[in-house]
Structures are given as structure tokens and as C-alpha cells.
PDB file of N, CA and C in Angstrom:
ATOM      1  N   UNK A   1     -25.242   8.339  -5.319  1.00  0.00           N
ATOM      2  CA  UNK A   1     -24.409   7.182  -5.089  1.00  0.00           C
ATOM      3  C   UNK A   1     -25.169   6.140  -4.290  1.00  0.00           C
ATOM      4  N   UNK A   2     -24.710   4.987  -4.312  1.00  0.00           N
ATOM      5  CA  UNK A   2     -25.460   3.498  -4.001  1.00  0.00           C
ATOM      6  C   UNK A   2     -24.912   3.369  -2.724  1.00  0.00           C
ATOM      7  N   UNK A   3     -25.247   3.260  -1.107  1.00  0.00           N
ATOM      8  CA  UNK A   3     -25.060   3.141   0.182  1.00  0.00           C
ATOM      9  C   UNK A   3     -24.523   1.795  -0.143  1.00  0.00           C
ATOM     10  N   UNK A   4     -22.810   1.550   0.449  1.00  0.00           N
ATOM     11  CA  UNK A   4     -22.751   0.424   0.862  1.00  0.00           C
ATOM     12  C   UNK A   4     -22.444  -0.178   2.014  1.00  0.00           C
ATOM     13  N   UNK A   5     -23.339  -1.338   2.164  1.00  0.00           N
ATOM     14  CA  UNK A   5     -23.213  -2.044   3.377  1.00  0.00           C
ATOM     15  C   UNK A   5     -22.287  -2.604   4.527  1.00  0.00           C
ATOM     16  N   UNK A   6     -20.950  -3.152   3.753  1.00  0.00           N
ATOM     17  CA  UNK A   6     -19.739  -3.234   4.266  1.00  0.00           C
ATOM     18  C   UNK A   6     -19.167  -2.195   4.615  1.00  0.00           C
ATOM     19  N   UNK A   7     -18.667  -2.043   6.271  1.00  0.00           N
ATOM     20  CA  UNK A   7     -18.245  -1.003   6.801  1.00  0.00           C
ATOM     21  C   UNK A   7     -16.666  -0.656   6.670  1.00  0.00           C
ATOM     22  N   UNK A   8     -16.450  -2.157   7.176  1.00  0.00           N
ATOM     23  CA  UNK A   8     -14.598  -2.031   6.272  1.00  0.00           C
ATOM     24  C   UNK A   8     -14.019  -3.458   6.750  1.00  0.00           C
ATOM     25  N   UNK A   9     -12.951  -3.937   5.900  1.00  0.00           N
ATOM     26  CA  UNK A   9     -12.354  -4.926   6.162  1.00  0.00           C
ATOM     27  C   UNK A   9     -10.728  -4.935   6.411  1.00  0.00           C
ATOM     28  N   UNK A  10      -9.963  -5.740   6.979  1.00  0.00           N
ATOM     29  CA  UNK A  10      -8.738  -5.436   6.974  1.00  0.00           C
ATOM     30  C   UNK A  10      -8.051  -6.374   6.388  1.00  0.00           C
ATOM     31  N   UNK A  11      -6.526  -6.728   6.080  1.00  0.00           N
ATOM     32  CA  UNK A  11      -5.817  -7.448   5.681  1.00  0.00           C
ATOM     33  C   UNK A  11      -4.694  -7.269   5.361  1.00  0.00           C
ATOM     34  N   UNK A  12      -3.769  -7.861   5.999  1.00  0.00           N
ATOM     35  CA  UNK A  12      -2.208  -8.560   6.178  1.00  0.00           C
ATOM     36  C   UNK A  12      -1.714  -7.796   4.684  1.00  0.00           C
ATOM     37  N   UNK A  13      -0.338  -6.814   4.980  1.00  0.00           N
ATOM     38  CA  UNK A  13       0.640  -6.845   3.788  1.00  0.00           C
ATOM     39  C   UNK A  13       1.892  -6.913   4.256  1.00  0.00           C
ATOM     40  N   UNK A  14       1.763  -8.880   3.680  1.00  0.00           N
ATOM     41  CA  UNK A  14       3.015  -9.408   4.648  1.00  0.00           C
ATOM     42  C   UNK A  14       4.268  -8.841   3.998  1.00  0.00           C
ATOM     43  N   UNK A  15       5.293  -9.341   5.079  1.00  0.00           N
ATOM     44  CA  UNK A  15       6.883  -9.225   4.445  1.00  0.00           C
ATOM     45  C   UNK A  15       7.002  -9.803   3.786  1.00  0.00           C
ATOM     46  N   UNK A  16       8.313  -9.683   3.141  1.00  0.00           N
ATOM     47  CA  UNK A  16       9.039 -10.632   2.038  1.00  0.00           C
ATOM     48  C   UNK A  16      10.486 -10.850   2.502  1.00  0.00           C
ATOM     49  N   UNK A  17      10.763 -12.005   2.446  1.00  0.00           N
ATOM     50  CA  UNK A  17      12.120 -12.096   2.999  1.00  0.00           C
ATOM     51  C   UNK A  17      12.858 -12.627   1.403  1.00  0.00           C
ATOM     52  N   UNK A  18      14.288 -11.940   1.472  1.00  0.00           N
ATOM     53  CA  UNK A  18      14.444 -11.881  -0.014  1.00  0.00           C
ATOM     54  C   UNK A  18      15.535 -13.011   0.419  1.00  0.00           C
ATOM     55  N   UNK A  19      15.754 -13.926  -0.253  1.00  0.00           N
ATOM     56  CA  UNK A  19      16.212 -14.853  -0.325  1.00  0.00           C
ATOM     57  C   UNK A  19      17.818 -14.899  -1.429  1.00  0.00           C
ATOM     58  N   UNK A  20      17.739 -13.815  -2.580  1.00  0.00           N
ATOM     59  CA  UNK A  20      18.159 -13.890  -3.000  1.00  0.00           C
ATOM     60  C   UNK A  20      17.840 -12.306  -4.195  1.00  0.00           C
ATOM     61  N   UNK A  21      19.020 -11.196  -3.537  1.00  0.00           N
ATOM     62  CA  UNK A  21      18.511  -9.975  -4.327  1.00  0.00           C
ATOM     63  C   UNK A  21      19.965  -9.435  -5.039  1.00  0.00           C
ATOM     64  N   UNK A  22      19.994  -9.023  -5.978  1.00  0.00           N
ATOM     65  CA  UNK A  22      21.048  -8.278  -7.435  1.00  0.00           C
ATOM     66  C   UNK A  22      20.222  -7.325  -7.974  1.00  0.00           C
ATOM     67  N   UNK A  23      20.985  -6.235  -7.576  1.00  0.00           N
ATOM     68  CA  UNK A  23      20.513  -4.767  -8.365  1.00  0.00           C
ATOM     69  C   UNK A  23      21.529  -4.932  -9.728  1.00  0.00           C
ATOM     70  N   UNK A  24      20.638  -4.639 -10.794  1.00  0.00           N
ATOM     71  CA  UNK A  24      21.322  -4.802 -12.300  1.00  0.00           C
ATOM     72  C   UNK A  24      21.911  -3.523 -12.709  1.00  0.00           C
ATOM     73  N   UNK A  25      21.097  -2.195 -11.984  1.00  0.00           N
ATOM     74  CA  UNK A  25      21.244  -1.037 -12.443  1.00  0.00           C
ATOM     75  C   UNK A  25      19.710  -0.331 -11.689  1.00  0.00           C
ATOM     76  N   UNK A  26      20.049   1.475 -12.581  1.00  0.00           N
ATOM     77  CA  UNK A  26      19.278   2.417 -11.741  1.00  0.00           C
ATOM     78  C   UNK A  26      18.584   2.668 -13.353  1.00  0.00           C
ATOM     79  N   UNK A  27      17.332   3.018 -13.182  1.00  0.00           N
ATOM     80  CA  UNK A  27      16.473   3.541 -14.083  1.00  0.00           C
ATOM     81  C   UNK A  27      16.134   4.592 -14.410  1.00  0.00           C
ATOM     82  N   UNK A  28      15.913   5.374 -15.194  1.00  0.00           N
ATOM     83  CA  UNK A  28      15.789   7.022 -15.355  1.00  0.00           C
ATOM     84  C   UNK A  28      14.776   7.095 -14.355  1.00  0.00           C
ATOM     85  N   UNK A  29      13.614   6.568 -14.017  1.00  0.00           N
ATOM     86  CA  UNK A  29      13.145   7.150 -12.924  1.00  0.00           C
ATOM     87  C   UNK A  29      13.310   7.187 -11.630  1.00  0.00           C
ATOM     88  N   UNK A  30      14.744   6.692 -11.487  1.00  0.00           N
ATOM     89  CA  UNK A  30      15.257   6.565  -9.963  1.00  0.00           C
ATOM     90  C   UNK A  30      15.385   5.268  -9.363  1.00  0.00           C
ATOM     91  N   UNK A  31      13.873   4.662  -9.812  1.00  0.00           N
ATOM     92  CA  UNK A  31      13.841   2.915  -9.483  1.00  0.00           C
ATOM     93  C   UNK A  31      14.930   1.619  -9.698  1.00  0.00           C
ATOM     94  N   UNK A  32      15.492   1.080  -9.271  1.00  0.00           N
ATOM     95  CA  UNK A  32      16.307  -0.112  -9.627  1.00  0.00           C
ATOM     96  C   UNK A  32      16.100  -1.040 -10.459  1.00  0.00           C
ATOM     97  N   UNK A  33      16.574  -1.575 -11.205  1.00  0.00           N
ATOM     98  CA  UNK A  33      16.376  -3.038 -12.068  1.00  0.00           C
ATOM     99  C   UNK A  33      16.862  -3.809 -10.844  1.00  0.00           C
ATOM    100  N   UNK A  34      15.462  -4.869 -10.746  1.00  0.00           N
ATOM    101  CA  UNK A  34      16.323  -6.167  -9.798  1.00  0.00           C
ATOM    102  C   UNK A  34      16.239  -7.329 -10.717  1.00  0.00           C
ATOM    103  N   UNK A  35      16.996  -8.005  -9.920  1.00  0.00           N
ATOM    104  CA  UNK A  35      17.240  -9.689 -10.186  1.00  0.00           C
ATOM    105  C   UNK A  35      16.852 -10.269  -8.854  1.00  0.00           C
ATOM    106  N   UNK A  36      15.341 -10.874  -8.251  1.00  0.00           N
ATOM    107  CA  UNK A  36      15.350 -11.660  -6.849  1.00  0.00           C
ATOM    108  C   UNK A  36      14.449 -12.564  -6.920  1.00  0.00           C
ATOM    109  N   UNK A  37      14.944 -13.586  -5.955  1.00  0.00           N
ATOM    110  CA  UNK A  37      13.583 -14.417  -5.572  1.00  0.00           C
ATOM    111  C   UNK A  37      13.687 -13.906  -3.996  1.00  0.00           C
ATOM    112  N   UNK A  38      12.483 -14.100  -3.848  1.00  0.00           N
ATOM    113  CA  UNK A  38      12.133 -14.070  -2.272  1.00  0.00           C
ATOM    114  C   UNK A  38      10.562 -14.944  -2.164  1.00  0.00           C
ATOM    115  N   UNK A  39       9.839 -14.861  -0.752  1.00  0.00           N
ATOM    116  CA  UNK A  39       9.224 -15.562  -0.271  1.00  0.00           C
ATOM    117  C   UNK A  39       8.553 -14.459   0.789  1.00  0.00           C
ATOM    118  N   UNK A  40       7.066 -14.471   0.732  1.00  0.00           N
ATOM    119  CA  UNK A  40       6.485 -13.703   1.725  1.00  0.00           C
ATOM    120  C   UNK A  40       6.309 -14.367   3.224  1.00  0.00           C
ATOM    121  N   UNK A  41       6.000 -13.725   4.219  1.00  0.00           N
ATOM    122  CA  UNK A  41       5.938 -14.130   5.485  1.00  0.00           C
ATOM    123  C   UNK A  41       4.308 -13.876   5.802  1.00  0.00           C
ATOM    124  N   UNK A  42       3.892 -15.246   7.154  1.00  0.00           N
ATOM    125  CA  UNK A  42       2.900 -14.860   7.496  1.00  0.00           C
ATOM    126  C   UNK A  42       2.867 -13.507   8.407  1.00  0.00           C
ATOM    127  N   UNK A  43       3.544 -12.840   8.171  1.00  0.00           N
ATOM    128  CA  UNK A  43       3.695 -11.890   9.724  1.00  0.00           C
ATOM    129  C   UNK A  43       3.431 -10.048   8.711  1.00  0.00           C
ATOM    130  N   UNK A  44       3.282  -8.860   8.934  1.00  0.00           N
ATOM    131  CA  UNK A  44       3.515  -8.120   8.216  1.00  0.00           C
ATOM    132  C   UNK A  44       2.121  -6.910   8.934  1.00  0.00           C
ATOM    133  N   UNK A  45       2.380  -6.231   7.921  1.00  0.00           N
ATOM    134  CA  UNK A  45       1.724  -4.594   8.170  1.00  0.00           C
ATOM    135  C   UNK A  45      -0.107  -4.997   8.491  1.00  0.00           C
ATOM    136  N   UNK A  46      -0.896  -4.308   9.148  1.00  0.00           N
ATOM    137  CA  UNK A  46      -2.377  -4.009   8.650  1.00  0.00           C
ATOM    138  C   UNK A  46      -2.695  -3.131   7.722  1.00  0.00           C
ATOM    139  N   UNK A  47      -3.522  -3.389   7.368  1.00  0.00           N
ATOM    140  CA  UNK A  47      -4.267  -2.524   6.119  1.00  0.00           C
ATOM    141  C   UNK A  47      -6.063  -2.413   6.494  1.00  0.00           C
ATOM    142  N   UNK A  48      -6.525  -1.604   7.118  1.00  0.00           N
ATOM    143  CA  UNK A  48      -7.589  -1.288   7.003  1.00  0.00           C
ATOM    144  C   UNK A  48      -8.617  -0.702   6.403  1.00  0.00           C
ATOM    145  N   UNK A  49      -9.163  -1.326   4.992  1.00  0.00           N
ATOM    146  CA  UNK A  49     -10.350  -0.176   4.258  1.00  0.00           C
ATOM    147  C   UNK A  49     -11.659  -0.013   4.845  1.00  0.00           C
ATOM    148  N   UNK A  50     -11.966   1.599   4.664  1.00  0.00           N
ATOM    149  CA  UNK A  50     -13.479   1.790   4.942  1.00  0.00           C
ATOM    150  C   UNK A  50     -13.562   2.357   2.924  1.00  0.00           C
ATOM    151  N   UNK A  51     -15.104   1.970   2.594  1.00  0.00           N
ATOM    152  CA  UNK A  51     -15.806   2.999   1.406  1.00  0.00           C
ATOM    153  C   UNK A  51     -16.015   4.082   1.922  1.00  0.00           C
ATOM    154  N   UNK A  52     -15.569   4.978   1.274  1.00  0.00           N
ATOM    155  CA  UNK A  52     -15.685   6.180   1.575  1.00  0.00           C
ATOM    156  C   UNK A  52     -17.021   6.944   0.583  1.00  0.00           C
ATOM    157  N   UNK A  53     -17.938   7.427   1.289  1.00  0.00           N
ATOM    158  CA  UNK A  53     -19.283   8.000  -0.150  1.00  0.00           C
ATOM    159  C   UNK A  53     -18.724   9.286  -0.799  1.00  0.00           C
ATOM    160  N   UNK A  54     -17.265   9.707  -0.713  1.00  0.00           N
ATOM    161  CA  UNK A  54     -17.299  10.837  -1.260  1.00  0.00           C
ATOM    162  C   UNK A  54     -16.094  10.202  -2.178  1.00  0.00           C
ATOM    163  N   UNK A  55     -15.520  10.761  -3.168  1.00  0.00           N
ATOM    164  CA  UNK A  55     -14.376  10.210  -4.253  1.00  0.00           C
ATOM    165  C   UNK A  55     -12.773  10.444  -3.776  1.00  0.00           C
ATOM    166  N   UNK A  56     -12.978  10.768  -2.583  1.00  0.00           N
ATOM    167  CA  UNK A  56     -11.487  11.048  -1.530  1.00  0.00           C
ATOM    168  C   UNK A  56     -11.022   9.923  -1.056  1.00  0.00           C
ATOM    169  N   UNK A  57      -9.396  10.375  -1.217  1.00  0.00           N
ATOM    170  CA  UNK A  57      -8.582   8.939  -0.653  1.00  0.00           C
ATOM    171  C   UNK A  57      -8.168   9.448   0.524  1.00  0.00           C
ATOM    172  N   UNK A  58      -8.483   8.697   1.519  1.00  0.00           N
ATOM    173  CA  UNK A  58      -7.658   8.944   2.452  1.00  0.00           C
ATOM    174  C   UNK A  58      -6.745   8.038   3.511  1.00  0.00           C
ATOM    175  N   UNK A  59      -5.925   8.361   3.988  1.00  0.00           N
ATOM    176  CA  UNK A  59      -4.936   7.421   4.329  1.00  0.00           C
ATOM    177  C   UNK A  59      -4.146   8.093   6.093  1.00  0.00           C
ATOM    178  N   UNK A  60      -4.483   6.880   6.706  1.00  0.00           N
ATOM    179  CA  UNK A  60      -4.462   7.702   7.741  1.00  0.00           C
ATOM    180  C   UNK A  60      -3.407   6.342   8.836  1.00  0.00           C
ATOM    181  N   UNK A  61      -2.920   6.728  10.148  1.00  0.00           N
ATOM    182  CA  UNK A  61      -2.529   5.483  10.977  1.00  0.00           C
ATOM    183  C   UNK A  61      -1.164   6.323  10.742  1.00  0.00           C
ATOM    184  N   UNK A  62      -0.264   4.547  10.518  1.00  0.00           N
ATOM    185  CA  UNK A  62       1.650   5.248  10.669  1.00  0.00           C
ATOM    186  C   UNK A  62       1.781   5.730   9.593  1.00  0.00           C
ATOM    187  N   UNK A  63       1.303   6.416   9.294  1.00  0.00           N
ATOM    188  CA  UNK A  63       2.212   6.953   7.892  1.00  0.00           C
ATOM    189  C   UNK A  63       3.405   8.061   7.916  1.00  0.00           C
ATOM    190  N   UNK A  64       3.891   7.710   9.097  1.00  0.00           N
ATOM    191  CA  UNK A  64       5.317   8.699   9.634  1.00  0.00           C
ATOM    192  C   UNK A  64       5.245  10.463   8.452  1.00  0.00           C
ATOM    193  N   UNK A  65       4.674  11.231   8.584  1.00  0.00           N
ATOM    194  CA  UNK A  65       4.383  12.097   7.961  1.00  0.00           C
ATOM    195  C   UNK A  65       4.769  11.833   6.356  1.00  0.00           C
ATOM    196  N   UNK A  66       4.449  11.187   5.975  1.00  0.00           N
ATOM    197  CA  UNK A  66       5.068  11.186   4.707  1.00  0.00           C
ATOM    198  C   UNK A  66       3.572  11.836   3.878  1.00  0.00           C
ATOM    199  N   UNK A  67       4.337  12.645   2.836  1.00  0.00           N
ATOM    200  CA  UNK A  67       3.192  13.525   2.239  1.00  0.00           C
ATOM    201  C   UNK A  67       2.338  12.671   1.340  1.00  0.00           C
ATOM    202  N   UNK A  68       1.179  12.839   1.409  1.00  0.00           N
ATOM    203  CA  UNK A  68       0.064  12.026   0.647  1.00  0.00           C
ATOM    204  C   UNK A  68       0.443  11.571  -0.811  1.00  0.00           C
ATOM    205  N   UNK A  69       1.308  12.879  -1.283  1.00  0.00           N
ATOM    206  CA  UNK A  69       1.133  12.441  -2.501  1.00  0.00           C
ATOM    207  C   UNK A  69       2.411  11.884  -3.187  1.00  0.00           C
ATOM    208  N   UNK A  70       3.610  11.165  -2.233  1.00  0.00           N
ATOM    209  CA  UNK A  70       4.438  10.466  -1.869  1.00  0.00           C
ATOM    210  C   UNK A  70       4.274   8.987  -1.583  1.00  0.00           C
ATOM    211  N   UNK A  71       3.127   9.137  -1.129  1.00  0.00           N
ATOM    212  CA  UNK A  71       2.540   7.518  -0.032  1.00  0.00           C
ATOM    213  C   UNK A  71       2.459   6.821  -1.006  1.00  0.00           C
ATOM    214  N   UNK A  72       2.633   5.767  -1.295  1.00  0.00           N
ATOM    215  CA  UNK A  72       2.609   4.511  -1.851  1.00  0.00           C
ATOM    216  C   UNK A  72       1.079   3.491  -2.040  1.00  0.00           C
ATOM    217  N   UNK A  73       0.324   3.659  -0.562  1.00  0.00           N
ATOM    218  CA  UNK A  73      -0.627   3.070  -0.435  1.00  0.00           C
ATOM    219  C   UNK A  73      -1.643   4.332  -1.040  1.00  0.00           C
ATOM    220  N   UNK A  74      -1.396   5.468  -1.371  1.00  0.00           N
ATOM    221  CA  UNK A  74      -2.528   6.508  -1.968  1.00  0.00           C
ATOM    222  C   UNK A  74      -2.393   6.454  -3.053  1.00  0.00           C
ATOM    223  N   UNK A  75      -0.905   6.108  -3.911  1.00  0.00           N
ATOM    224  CA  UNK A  75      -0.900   6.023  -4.959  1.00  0.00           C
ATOM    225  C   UNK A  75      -1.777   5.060  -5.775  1.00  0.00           C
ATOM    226  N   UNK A  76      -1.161   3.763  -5.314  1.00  0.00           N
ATOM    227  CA  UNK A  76      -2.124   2.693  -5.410  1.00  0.00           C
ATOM    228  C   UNK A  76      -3.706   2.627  -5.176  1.00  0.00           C
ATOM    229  N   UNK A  77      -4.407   3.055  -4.323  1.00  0.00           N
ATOM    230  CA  UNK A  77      -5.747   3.496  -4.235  1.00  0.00           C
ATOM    231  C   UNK A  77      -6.451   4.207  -5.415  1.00  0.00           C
ATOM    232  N   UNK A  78      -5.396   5.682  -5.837  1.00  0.00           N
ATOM    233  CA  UNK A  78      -5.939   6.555  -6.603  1.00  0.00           C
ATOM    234  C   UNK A  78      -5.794   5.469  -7.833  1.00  0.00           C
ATOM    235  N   UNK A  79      -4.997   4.950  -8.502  1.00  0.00           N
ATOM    236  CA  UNK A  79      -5.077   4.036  -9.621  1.00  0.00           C
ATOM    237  C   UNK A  79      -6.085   3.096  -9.471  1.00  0.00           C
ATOM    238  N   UNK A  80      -5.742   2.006  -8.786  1.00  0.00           N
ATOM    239  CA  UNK A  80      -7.496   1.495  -8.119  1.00  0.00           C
ATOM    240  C   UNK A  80      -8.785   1.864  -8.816  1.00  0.00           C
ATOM    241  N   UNK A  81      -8.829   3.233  -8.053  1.00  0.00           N
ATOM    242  CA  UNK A  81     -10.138   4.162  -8.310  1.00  0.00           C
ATOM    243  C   UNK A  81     -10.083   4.856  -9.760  1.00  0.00           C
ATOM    244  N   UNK A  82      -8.980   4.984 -10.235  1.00  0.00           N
ATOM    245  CA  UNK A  82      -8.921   5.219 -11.722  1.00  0.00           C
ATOM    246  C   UNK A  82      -9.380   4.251 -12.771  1.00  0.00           C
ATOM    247  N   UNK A  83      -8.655   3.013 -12.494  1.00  0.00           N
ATOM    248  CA  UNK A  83      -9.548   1.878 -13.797  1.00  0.00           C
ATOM    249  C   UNK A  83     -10.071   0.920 -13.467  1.00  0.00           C
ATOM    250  N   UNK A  84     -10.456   1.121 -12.139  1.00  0.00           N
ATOM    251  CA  UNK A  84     -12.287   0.943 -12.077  1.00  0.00           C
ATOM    252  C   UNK A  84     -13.488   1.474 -12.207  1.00  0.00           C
ATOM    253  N   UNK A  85     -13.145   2.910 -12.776  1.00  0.00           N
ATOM    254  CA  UNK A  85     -13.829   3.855 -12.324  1.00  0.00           C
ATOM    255  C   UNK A  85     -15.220   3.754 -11.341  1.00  0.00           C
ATOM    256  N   UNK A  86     -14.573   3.576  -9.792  1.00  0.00           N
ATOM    257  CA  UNK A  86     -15.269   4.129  -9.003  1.00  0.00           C
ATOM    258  C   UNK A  86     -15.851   5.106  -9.060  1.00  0.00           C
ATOM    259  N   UNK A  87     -17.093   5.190  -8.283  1.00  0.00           N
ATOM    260  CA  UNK A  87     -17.622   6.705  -7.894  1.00  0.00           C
ATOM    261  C   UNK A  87     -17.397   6.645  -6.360  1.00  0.00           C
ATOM    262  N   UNK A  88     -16.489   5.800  -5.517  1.00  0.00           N
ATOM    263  CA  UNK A  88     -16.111   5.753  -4.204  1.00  0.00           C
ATOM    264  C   UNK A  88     -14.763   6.398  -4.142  1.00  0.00           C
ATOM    265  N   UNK A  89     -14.713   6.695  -2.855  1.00  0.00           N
ATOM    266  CA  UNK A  89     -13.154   6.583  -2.323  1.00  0.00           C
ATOM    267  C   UNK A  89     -13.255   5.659  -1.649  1.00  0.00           C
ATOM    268  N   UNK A  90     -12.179   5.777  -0.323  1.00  0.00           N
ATOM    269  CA  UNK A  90     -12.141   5.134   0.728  1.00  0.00           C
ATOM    270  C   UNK A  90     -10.950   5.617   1.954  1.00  0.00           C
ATOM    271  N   UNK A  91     -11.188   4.989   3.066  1.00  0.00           N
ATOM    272  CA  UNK A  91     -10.568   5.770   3.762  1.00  0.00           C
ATOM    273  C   UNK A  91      -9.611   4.311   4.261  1.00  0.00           C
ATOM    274  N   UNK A  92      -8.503   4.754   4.316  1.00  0.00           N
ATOM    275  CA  UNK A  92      -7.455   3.382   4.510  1.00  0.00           C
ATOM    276  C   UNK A  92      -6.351   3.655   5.614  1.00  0.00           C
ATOM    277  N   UNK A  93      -6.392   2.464   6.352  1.00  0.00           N
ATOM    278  CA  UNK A  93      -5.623   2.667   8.009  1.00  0.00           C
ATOM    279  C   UNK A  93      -4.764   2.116   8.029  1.00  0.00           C
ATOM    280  N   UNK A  94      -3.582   2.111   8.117  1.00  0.00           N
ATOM    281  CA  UNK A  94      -1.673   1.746   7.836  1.00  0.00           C
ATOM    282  C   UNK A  94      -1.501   1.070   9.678  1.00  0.00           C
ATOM    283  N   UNK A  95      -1.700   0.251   9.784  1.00  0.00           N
ATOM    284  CA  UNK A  95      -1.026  -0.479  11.574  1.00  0.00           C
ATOM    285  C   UNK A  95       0.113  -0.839  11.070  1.00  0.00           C
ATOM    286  N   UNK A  96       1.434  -0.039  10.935  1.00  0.00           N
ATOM    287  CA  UNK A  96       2.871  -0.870  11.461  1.00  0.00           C
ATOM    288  C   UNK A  96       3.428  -1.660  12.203  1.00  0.00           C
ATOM    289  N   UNK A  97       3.596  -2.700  11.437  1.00  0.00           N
ATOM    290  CA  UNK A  97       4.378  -4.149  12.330  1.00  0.00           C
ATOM    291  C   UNK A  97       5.727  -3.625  11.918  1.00  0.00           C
ATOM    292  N   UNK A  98       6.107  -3.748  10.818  1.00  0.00           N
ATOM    293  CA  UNK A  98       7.612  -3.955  10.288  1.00  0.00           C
ATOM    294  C   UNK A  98       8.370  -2.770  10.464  1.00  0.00           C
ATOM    295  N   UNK A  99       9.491  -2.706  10.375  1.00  0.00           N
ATOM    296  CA  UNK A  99      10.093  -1.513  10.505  1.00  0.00           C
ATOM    297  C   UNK A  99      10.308  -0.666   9.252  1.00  0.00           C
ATOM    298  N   UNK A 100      10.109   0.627   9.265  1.00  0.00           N
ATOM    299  CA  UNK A 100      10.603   1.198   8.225  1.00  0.00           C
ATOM    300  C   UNK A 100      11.840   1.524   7.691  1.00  0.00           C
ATOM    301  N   UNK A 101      11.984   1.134   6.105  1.00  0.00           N
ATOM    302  CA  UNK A 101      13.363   0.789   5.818  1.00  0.00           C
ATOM    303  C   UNK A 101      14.189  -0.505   6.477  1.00  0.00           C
ATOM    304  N   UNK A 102      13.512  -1.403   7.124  1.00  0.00           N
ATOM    305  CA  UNK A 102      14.516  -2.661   8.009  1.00  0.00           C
ATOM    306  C   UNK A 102      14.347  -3.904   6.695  1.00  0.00           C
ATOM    307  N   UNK A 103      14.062  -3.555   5.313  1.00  0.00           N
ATOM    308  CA  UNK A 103      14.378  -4.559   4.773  1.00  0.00           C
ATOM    309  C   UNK A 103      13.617  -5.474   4.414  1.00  0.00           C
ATOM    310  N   UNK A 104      12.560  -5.576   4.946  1.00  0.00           N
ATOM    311  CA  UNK A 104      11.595  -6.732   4.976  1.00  0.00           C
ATOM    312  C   UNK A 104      10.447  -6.649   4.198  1.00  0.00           C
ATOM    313  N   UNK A 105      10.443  -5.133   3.686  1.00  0.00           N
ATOM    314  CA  UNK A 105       8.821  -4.568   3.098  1.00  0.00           C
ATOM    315  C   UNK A 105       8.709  -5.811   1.590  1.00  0.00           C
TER     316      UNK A 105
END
């Protein structure tokens, strides 16, 4: 594998303040049909990536025990790393601003 130089960067996953939300219905996979507009905020979560040299995701910070393969931000990573096909992982750091479940995610 190719050493890379960048050690890690971070970045804002702001809120959304929904301005305007209608659930239409529930979906066989549990998920909701919406109807919304909303508007993001400058304010919201950290997100810290490191490259990781081995093909492991890892996910570490608030992640209030929630099991890895539950997490949202691992899910997203592992897809990521799926159709790009990386030969990286990375190791990714969750700083909670917002509250969990308060609505705003």
C-alpha cells in the first residue's frame, strides 16, 4: 500500500432545522416516506478522519455504545470504501454537539 501523507482532517455535520416535515407512511424496511423542506445550520456534530493503512473501519468518540454494525457513520464509510474500492480504511472520531434524538440531526 501507498503511505499517505495527510494525517486527518475534520468537518462540521451540521443540523438541519426542518422547517416543514409530513410523514406519508412507513416502508417495509422500517424507514418513513417524508414530505420536508428544511435548512442546515452553521452549528452541528465533528467528524474527524484519519487513513487508516489497514482496510478497517473504525469509529470511535460519542458513539453512546451503539453497536458498530448499527452506526450510521460505519455504514456509510464501509460503502465509501466499497465503490471506491479503496485499499484504505480509516479511523473516524464522532465529537457530539447536538443531542441525541433532540430533533435536529
Amino acid at each position: 500500500m501507498t503511505k499517505h501523507t495527510m494525517t486527518s482532517f475534520s468537518l462540521l455535520a451540521p443540523a438541519k432545522l426542518n422547517l416543514f416535515l409530513h410523514i406519508n407512511g412507513r416502508r417495509e424496511d422500517g424507514y418513513h416516506e417524508l414530505e420536508t423542506l428544511f435548512t442546515f445550520l452553521n452549528y452541528g456534530d465533528q467528524l474527524t478522519f484519519s487513513v487508516s493503512e489497514t482496510t478497517a473501519i473504525e469509529v470511535t468518540g460519542d458513539t453512546f455504545d451503539i453497536p458498530l454494525q448499527d452506526n450510521l457513520i460505519y455504514k456509510a464509510a464501509v460503502l465509501l470504501q466499497k465503490h471506491s474500492n479503496s485499499a484504505f480504511g480509516a479511523k473516524i472520531n464522532l465529537t457530539k454537539i447536538l443531542p441525541m434524538g433532540g430533533g435536529v440531526g
